[in-house]
C-alpha atoms as a PDB file:
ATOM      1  CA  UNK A   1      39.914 119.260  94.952  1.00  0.00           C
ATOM      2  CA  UNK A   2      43.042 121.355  96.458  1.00  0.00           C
ATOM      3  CA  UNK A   3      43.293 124.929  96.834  1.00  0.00           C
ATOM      4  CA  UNK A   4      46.278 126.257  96.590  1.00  0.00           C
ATOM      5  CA  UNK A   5      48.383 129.759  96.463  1.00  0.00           C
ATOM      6  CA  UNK A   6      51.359 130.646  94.359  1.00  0.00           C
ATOM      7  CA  UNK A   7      52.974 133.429  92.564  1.00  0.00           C
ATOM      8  CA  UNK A   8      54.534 133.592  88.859  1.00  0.00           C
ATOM      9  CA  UNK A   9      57.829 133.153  88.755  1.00  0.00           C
ATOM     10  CA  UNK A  10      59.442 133.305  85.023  1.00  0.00           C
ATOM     11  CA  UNK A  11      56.087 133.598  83.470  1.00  0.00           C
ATOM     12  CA  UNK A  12      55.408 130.354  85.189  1.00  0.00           C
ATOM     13  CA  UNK A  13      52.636 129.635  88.096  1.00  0.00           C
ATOM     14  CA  UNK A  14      54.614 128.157  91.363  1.00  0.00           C
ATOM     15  CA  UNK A  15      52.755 126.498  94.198  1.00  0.00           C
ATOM     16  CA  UNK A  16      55.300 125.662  97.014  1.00  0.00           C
ATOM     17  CA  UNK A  17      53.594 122.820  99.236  1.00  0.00           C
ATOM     18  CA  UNK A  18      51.205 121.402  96.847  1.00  0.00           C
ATOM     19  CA  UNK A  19      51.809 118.820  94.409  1.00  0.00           C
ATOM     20  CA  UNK A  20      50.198 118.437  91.511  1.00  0.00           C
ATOM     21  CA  UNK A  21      49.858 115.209  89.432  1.00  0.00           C
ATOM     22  CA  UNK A  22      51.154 115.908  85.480  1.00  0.00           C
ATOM     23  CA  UNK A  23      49.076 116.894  83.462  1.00  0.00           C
ATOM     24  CA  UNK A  24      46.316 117.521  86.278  1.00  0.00           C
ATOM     25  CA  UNK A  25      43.828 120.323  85.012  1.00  0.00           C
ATOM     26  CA  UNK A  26      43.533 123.399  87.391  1.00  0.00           C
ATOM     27  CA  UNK A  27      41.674 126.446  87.603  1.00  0.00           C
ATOM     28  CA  UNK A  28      43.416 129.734  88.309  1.00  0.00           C
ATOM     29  CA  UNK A  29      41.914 133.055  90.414  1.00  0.00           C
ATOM     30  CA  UNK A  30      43.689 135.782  90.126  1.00  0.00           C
ATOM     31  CA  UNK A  31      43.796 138.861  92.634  1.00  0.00           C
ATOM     32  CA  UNK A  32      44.887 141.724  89.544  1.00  0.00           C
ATOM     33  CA  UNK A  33      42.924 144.449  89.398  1.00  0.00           C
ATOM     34  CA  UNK A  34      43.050 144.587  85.455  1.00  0.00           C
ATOM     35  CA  UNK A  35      40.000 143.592  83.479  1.00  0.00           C
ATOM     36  CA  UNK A  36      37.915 141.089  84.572  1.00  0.00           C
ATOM     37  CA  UNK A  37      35.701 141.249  87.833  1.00  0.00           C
ATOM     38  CA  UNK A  38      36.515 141.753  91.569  1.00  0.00           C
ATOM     39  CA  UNK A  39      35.408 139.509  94.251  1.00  0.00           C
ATOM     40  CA  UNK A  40      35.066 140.118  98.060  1.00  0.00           C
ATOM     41  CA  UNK A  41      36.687 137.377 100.315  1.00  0.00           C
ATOM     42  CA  UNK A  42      33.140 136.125 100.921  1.00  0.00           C
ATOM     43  CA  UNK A  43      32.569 135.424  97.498  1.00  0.00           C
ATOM     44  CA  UNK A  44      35.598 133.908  96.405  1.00  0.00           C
ATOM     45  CA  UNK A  45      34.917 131.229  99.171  1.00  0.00           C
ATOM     46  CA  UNK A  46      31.108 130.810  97.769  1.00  0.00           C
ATOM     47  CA  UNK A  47      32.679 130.582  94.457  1.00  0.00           C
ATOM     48  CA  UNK A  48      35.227 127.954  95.655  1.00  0.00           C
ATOM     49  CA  UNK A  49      32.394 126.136  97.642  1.00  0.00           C
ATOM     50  CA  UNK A  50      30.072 126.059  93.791  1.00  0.00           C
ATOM     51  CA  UNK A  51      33.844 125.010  92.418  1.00  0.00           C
ATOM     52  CA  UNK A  52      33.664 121.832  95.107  1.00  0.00           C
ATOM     53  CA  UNK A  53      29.970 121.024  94.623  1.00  0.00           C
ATOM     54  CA  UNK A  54      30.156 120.956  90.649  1.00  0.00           C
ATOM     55  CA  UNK A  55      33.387 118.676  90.777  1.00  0.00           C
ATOM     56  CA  UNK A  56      31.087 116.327  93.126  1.00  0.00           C
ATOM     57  CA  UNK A  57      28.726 116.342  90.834  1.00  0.00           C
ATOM     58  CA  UNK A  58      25.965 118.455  92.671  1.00  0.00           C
ATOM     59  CA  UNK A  59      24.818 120.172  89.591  1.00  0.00           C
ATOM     60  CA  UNK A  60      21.250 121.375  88.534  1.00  0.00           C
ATOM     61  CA  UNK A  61      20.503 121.310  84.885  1.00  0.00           C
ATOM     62  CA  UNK A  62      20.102 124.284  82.480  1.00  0.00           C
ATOM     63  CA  UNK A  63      16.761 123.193  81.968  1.00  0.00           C
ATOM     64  CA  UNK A  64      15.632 123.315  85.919  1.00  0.00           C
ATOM     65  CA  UNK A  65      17.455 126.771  86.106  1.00  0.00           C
ATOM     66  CA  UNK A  66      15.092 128.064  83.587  1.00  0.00           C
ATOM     67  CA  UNK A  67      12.206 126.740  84.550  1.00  0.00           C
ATOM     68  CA  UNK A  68      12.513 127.955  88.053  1.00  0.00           C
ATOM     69  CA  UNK A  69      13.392 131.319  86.670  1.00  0.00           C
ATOM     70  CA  UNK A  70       9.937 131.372  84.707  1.00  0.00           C
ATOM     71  CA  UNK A  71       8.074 130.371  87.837  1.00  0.00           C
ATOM     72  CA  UNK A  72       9.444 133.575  89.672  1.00  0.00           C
ATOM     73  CA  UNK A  73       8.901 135.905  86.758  1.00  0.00           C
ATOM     74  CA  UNK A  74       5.614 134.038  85.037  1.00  0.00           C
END
């Protein structure tokens, strides 16, 4: 996994320093304020850190969320 920042330049995403293979899939944060939700600097960098995990595979199934959440709440 990289992490990277860039800026649009002709409608396009740029990313000086970085290369990318083609083709390579990315996922894109944005900083707008327009629509959407805001994060706090903290919690973009959990959010990258869950990014990391879930592309190592460190993943919990839907099924173990939900039974955890009935233990706390049954």
């Amino acid at each position: 996994m990289k992490i990277a920042t860039g800026k649009i330049v002709d409608g396009k995403i740029v990313v000086e320093g970085v290369n990318f293979e083609e083709g390579a899939s990315v996922t894109v944060l944005t900083k707008d304020d327009e629509g959407g939700f805001n994060l706090t600097a903290e919690q973009e960098a959990e959010l990258l850190l869950s990014i990391a995990e879930a592309d190592r595979g460190e993943t919990v199934s839907a099924a173990e969320v939900v039974a955890k959440l009935a233990q706390r709440h049954g």
